[in-house]
PDB file of N, CA and C in Angstrom:
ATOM      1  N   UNK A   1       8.598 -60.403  23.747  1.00  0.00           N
ATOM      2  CA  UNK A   1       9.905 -59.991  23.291  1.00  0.00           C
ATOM      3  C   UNK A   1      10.963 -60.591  24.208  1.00  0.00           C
ATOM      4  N   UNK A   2      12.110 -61.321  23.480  1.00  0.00           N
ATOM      5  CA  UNK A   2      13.400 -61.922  24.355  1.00  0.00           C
ATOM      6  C   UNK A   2      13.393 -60.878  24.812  1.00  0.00           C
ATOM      7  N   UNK A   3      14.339 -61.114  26.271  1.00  0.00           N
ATOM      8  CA  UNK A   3      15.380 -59.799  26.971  1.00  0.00           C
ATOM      9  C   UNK A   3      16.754 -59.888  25.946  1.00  0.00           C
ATOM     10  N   UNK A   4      17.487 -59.426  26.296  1.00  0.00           N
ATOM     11  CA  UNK A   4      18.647 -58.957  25.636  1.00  0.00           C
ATOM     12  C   UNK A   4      19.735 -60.043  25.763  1.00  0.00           C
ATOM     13  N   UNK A   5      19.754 -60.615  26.920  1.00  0.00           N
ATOM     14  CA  UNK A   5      20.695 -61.713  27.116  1.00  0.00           C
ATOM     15  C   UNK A   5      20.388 -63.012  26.421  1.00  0.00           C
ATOM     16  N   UNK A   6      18.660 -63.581  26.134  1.00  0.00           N
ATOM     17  CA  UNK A   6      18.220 -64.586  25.751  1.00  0.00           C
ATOM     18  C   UNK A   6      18.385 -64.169  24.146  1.00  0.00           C
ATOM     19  N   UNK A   7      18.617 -62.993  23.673  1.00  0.00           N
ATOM     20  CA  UNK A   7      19.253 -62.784  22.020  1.00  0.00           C
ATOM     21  C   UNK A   7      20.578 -62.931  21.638  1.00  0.00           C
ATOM     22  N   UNK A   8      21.107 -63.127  22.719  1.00  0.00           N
ATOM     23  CA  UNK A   8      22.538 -63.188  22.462  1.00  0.00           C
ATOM     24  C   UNK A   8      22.790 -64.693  22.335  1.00  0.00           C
ATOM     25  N   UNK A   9      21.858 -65.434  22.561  1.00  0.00           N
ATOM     26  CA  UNK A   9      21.981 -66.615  22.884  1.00  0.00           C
ATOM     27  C   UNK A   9      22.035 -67.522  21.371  1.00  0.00           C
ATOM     28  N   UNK A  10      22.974 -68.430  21.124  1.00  0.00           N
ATOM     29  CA  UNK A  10      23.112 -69.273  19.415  1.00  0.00           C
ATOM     30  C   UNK A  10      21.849 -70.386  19.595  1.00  0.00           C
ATOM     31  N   UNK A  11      21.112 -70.990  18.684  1.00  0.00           N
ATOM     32  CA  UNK A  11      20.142 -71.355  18.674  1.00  0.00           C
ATOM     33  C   UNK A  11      20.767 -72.978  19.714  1.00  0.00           C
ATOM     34  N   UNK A  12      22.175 -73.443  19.181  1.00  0.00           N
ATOM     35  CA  UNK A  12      22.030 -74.233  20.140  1.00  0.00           C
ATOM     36  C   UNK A  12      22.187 -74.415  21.802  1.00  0.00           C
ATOM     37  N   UNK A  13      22.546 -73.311  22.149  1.00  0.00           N
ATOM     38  CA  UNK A  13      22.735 -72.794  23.165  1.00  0.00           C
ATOM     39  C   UNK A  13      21.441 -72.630  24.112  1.00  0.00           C
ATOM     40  N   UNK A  14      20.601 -71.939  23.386  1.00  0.00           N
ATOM     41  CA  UNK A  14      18.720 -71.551  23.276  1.00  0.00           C
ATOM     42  C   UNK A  14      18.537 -73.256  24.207  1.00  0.00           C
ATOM     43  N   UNK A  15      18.130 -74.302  23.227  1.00  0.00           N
ATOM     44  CA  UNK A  15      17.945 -75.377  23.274  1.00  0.00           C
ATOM     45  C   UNK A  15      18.420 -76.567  24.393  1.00  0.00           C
ATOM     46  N   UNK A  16      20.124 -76.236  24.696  1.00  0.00           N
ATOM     47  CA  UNK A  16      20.830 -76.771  25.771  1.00  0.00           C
ATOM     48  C   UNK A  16      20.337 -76.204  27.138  1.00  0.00           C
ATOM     49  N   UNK A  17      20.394 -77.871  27.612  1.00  0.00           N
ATOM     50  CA  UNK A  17      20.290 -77.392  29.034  1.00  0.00           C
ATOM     51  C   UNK A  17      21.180 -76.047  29.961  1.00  0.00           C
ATOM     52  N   UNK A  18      20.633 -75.301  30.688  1.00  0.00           N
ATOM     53  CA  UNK A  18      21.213 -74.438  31.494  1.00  0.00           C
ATOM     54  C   UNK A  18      22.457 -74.417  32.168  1.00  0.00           C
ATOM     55  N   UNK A  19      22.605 -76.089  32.273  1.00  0.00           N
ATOM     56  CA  UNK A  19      23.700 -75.822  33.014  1.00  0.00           C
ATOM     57  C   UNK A  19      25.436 -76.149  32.025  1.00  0.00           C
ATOM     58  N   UNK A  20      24.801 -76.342  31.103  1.00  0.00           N
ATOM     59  CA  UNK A  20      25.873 -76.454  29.407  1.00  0.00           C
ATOM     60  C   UNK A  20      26.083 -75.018  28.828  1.00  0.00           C
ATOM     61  N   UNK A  21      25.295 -74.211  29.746  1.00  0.00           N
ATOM     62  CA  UNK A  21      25.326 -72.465  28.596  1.00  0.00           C
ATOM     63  C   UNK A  21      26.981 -71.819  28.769  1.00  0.00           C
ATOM     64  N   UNK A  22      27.327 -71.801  29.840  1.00  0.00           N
ATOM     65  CA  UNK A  22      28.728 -71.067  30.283  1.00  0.00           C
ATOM     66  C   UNK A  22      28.083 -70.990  32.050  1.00  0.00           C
ATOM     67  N   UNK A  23      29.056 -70.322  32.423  1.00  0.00           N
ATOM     68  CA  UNK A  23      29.178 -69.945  34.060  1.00  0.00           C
ATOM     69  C   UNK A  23      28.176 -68.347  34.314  1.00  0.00           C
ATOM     70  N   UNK A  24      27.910 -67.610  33.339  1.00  0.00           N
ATOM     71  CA  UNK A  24      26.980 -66.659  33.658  1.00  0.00           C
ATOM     72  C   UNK A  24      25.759 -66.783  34.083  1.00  0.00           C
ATOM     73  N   UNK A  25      25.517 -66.260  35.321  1.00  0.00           N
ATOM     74  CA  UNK A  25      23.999 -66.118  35.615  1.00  0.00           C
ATOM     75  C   UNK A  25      23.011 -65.187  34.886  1.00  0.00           C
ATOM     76  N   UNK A  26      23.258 -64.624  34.118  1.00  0.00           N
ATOM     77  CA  UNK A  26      22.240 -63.618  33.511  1.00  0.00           C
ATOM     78  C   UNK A  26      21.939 -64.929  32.145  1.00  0.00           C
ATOM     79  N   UNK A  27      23.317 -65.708  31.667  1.00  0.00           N
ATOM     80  CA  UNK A  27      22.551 -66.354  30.321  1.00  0.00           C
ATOM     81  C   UNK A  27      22.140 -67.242  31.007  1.00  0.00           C
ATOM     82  N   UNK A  28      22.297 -67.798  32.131  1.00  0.00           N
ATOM     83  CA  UNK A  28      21.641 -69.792  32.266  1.00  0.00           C
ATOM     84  C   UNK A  28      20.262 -69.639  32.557  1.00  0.00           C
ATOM     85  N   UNK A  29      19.943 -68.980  31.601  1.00  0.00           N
ATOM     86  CA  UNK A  29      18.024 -69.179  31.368  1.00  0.00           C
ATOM     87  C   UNK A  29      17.373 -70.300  31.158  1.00  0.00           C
ATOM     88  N   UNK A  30      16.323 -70.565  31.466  1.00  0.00           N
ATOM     89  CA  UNK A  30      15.448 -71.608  31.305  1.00  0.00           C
ATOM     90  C   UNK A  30      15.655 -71.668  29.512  1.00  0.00           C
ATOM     91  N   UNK A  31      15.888 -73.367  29.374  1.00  0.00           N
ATOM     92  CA  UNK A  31      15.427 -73.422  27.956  1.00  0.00           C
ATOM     93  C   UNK A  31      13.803 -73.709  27.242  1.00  0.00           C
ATOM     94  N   UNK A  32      13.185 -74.095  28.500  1.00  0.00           N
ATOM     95  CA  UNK A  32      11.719 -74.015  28.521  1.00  0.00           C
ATOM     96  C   UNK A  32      10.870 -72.616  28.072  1.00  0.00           C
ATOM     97  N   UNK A  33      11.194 -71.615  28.668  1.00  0.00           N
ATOM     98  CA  UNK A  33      10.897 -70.212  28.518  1.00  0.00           C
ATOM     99  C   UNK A  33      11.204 -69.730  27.250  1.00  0.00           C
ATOM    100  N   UNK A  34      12.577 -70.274  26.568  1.00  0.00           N
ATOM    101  CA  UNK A  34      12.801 -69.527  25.283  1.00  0.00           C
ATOM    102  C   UNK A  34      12.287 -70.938  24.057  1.00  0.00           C
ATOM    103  N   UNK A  35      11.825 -71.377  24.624  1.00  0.00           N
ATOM    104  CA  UNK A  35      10.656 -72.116  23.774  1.00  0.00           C
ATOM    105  C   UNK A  35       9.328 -72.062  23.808  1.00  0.00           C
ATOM    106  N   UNK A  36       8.970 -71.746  25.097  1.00  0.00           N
ATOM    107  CA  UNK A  36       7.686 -71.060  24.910  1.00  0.00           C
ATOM    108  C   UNK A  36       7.246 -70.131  24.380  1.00  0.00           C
ATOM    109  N   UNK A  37       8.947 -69.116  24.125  1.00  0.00           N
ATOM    110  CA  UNK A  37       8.301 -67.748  23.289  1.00  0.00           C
ATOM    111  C   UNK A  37       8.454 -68.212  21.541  1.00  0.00           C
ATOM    112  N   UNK A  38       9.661 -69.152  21.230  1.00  0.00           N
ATOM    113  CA  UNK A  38       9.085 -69.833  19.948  1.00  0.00           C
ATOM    114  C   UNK A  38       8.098 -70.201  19.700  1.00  0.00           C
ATOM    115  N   UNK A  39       7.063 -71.006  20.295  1.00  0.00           N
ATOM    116  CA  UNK A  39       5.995 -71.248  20.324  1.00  0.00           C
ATOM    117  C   UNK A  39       4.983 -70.392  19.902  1.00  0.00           C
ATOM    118  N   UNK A  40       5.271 -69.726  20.793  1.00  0.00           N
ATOM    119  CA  UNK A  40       4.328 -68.288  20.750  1.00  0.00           C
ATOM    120  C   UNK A  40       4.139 -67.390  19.468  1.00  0.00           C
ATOM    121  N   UNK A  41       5.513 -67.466  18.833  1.00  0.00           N
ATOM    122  CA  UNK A  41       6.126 -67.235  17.425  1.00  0.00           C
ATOM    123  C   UNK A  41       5.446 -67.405  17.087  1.00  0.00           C
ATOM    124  N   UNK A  42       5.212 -68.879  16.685  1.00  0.00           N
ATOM    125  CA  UNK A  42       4.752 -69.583  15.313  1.00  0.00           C
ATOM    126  C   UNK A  42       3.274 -69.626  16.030  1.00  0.00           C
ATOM    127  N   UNK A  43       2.833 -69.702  17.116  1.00  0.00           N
ATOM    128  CA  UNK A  43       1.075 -69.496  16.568  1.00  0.00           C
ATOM    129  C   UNK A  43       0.502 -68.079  16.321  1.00  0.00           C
ATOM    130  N   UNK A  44       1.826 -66.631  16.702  1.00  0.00           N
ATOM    131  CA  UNK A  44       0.828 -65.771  16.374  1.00  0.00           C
ATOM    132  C   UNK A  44       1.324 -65.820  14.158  1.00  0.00           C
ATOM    133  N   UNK A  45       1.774 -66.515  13.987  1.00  0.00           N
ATOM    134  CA  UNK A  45       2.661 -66.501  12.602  1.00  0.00           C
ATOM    135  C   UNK A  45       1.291 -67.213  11.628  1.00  0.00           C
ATOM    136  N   UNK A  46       0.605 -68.590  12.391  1.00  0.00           N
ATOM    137  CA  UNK A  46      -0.350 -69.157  12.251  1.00  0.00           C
ATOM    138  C   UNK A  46      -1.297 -68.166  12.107  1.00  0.00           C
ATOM    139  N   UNK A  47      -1.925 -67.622  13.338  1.00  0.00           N
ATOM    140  CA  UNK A  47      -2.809 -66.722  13.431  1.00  0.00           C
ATOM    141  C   UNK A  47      -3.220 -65.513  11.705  1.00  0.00           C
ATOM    142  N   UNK A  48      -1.849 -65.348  11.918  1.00  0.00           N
ATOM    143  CA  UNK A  48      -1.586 -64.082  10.762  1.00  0.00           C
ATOM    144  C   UNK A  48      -2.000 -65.074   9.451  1.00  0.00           C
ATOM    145  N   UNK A  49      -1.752 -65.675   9.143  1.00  0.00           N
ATOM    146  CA  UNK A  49      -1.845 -66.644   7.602  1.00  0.00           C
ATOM    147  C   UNK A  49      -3.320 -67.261   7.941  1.00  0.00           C
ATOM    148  N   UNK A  50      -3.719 -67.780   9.017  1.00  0.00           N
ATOM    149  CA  UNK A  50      -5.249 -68.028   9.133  1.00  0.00           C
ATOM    150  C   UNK A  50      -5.895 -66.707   8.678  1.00  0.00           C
ATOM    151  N   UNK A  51      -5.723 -66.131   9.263  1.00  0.00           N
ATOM    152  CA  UNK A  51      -6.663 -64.337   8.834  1.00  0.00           C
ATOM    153  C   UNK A  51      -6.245 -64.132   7.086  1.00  0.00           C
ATOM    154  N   UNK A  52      -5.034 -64.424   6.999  1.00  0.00           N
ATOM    155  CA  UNK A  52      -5.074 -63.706   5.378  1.00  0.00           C
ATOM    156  C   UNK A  52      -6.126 -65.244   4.191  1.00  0.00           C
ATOM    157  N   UNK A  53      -6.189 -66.378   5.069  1.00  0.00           N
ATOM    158  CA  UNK A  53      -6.629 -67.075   4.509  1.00  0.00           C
ATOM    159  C   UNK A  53      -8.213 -66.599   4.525  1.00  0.00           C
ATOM    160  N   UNK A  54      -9.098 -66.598   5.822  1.00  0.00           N
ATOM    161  CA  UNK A  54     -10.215 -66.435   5.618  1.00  0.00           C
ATOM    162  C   UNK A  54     -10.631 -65.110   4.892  1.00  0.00           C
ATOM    163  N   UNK A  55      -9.873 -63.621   5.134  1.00  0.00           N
ATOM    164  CA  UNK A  55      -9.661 -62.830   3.957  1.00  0.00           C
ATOM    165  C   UNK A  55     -10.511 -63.051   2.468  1.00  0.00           C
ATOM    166  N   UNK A  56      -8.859 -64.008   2.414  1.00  0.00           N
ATOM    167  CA  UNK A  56      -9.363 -64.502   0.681  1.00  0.00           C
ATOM    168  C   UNK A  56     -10.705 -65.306   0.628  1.00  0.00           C
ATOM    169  N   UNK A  57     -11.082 -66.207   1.408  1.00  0.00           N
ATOM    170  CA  UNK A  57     -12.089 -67.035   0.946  1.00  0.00           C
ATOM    171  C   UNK A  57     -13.330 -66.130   1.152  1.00  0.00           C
ATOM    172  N   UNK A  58     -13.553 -64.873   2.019  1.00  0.00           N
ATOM    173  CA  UNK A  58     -14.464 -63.572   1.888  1.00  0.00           C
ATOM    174  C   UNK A  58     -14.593 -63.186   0.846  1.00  0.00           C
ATOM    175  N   UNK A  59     -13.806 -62.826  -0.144  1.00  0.00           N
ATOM    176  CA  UNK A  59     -13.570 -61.412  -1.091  1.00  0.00           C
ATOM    177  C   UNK A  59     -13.834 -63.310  -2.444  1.00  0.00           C
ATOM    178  N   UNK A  60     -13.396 -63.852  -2.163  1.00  0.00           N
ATOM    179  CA  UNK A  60     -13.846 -65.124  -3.327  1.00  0.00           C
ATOM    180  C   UNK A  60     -15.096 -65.643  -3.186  1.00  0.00           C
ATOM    181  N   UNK A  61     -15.410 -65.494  -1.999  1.00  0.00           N
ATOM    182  CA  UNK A  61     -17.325 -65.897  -1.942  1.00  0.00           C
ATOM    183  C   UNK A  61     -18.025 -64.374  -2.624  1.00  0.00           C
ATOM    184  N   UNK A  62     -17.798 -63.165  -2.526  1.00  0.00           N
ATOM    185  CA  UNK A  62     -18.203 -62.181  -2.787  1.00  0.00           C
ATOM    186  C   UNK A  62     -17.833 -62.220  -4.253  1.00  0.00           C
ATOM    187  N   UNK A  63     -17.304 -62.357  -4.539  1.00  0.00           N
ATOM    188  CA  UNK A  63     -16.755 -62.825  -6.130  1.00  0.00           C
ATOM    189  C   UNK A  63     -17.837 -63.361  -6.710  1.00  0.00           C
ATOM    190  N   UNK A  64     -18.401 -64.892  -5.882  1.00  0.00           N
ATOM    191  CA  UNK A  64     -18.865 -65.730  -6.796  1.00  0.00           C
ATOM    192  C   UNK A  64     -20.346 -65.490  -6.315  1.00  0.00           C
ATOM    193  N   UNK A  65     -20.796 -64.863  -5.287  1.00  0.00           N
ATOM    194  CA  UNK A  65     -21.984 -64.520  -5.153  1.00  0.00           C
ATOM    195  C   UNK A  65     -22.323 -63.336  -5.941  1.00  0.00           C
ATOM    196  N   UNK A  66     -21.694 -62.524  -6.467  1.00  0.00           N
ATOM    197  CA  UNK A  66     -22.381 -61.583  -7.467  1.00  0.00           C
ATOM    198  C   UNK A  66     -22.260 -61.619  -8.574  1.00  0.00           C
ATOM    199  N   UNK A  67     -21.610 -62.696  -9.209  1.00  0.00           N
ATOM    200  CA  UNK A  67     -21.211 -63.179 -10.324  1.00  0.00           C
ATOM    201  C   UNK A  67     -22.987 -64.477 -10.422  1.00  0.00           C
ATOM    202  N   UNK A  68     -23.042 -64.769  -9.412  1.00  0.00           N
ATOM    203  CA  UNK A  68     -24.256 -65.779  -9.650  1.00  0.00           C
ATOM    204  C   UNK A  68     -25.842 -65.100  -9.665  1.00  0.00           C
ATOM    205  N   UNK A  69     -25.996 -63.797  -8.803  1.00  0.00           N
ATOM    206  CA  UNK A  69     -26.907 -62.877  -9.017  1.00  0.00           C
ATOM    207  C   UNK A  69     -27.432 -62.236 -10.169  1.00  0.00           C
ATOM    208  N   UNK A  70     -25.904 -62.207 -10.823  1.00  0.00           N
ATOM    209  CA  UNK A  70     -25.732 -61.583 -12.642  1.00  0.00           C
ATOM    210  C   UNK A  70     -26.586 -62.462 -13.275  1.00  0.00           C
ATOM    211  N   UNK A  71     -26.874 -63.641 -13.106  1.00  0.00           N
ATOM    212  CA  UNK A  71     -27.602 -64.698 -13.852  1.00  0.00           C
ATOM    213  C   UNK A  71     -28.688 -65.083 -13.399  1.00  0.00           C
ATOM    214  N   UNK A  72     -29.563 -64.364 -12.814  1.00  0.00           N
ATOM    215  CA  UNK A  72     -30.422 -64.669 -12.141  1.00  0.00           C
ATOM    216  C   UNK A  72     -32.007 -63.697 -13.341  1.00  0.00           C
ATOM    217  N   UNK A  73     -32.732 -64.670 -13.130  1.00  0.00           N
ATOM    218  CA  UNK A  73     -33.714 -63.903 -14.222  1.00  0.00           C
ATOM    219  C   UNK A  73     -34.679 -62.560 -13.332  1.00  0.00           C
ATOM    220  N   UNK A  74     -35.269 -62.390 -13.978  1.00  0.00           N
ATOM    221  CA  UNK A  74     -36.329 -60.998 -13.664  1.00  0.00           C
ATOM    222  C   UNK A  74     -37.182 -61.546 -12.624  1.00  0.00           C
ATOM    223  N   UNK A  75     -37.839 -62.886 -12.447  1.00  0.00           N
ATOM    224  CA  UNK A  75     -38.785 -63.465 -11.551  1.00  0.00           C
ATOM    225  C   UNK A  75     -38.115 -64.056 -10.180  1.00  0.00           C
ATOM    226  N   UNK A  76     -37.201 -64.029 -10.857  1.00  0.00           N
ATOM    227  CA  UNK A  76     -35.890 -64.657  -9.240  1.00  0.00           C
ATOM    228  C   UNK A  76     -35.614 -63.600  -8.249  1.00  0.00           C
ATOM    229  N   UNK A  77     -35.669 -62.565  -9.219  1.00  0.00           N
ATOM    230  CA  UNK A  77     -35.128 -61.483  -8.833  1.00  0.00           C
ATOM    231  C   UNK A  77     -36.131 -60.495  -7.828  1.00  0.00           C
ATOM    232  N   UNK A  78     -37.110 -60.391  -8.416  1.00  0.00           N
ATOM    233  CA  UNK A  78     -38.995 -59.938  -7.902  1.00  0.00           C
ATOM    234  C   UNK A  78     -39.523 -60.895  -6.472  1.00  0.00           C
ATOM    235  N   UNK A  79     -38.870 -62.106  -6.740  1.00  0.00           N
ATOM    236  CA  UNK A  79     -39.156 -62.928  -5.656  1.00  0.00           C
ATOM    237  C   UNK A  79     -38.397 -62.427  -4.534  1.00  0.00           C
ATOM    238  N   UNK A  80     -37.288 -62.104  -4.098  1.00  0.00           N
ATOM    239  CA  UNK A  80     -36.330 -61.517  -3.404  1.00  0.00           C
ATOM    240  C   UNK A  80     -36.518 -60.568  -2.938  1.00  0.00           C
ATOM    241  N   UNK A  81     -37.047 -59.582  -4.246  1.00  0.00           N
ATOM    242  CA  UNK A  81     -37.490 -58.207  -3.776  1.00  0.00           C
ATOM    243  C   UNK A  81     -35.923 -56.927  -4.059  1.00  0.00           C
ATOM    244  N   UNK A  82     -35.624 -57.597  -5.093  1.00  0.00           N
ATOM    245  CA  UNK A  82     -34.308 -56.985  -5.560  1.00  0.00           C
ATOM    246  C   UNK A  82     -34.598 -56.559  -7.226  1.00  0.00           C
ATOM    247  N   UNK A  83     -34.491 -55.327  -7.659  1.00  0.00           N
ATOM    248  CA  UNK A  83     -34.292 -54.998  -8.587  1.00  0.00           C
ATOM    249  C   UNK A  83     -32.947 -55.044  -9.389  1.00  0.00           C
ATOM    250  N   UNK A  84     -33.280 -55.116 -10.788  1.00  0.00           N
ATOM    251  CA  UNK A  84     -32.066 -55.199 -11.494  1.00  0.00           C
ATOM    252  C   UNK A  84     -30.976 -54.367 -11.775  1.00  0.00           C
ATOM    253  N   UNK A  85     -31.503 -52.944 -11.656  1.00  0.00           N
ATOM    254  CA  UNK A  85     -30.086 -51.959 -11.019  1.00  0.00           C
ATOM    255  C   UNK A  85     -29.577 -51.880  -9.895  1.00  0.00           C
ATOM    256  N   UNK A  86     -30.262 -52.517  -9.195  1.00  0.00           N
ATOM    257  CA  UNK A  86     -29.598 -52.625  -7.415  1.00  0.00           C
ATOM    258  C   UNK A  86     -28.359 -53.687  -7.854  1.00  0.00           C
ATOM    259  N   UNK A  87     -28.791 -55.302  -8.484  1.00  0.00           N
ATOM    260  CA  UNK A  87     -27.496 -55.994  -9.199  1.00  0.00           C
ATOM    261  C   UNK A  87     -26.501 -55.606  -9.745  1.00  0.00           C
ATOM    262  N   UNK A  88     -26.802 -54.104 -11.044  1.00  0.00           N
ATOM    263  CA  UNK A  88     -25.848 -53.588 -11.320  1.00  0.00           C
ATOM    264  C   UNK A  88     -25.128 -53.246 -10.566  1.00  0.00           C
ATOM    265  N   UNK A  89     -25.395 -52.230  -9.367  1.00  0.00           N
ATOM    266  CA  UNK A  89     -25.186 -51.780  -8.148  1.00  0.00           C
ATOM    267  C   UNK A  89     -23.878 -52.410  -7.782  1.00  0.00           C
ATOM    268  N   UNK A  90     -24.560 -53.700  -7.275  1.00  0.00           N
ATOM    269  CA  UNK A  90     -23.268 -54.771  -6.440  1.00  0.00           C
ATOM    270  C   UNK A  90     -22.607 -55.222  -7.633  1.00  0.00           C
ATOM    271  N   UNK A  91     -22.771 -55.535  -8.594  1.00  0.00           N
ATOM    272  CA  UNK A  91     -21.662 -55.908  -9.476  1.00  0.00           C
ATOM    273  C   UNK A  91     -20.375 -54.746  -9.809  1.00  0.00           C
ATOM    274  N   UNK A  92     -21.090 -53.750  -9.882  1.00  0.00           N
ATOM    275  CA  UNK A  92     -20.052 -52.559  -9.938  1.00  0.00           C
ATOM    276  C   UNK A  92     -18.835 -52.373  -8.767  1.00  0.00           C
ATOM    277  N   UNK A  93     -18.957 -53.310  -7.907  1.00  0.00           N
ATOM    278  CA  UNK A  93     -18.053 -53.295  -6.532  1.00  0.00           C
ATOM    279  C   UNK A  93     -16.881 -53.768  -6.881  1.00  0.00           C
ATOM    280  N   UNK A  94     -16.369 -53.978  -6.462  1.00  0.00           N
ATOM    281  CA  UNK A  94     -14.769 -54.516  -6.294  1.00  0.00           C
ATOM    282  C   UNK A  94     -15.148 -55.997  -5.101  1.00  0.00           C
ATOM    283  N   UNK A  95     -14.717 -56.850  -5.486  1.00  0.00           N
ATOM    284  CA  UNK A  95     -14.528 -58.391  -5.013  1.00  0.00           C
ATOM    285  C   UNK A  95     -14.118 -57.900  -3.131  1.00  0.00           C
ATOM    286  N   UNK A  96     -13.361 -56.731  -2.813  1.00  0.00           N
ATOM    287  CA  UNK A  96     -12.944 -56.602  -1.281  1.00  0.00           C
ATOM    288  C   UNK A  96     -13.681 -55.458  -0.549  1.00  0.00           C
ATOM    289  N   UNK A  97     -14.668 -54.545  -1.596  1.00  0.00           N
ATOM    290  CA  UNK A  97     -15.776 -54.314  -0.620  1.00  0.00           C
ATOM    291  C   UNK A  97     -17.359 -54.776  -0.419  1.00  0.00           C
ATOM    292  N   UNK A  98     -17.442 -54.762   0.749  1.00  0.00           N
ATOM    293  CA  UNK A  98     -18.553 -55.288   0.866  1.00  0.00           C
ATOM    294  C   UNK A  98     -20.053 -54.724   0.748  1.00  0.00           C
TER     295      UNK A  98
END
């Protein structure tokens, strides 16, 4: 989280060297520091959209893996050691539980 003085700050201001900010010592902050916390921004921003991505590709493999079980014959099925109401079973789920 900025401190309070580095929010007050206009983005080009943020960016300019320290000694271009004004004559205050509380704003002539490093412009390094308030880019590192941009930084920081955008990979936990990354982070968040990576997770909702692998999410989806979970609940879409679970999708298409019980959708492919559905088609599976009686001897496929015996081989496994899975009965055909246990299939009903998992087909009756919802795609986001597991």
């Amino acid at each position: 989280m900025l401190p309070a003085a580095d929010s007050m700050l206009s983005v080009a201001q943020r960016y300019s060297p320290p000694e271009l900010i004004g004559g205050d010592k509380a704003v002539k902050l490093s412009s390094t520091r308030l880019i590192s916390a941009d930084i920081k921004a955008l990979v936990n921003l990354y982070e968040v959209w990576a997770s909702v991505g692998a999410t989806l590709h979970l609940w879409r493999q679970r999708y298409r893996n019980r959708r492919e079980l559905a088609r599976w014959t009686e001897p496929d099925l015996h081989d496994i050691g899975v009965s055909r109401s246990d299939i009903a079973h998992e087909l009756e789920k919802p795609f986001w539980r597991a």
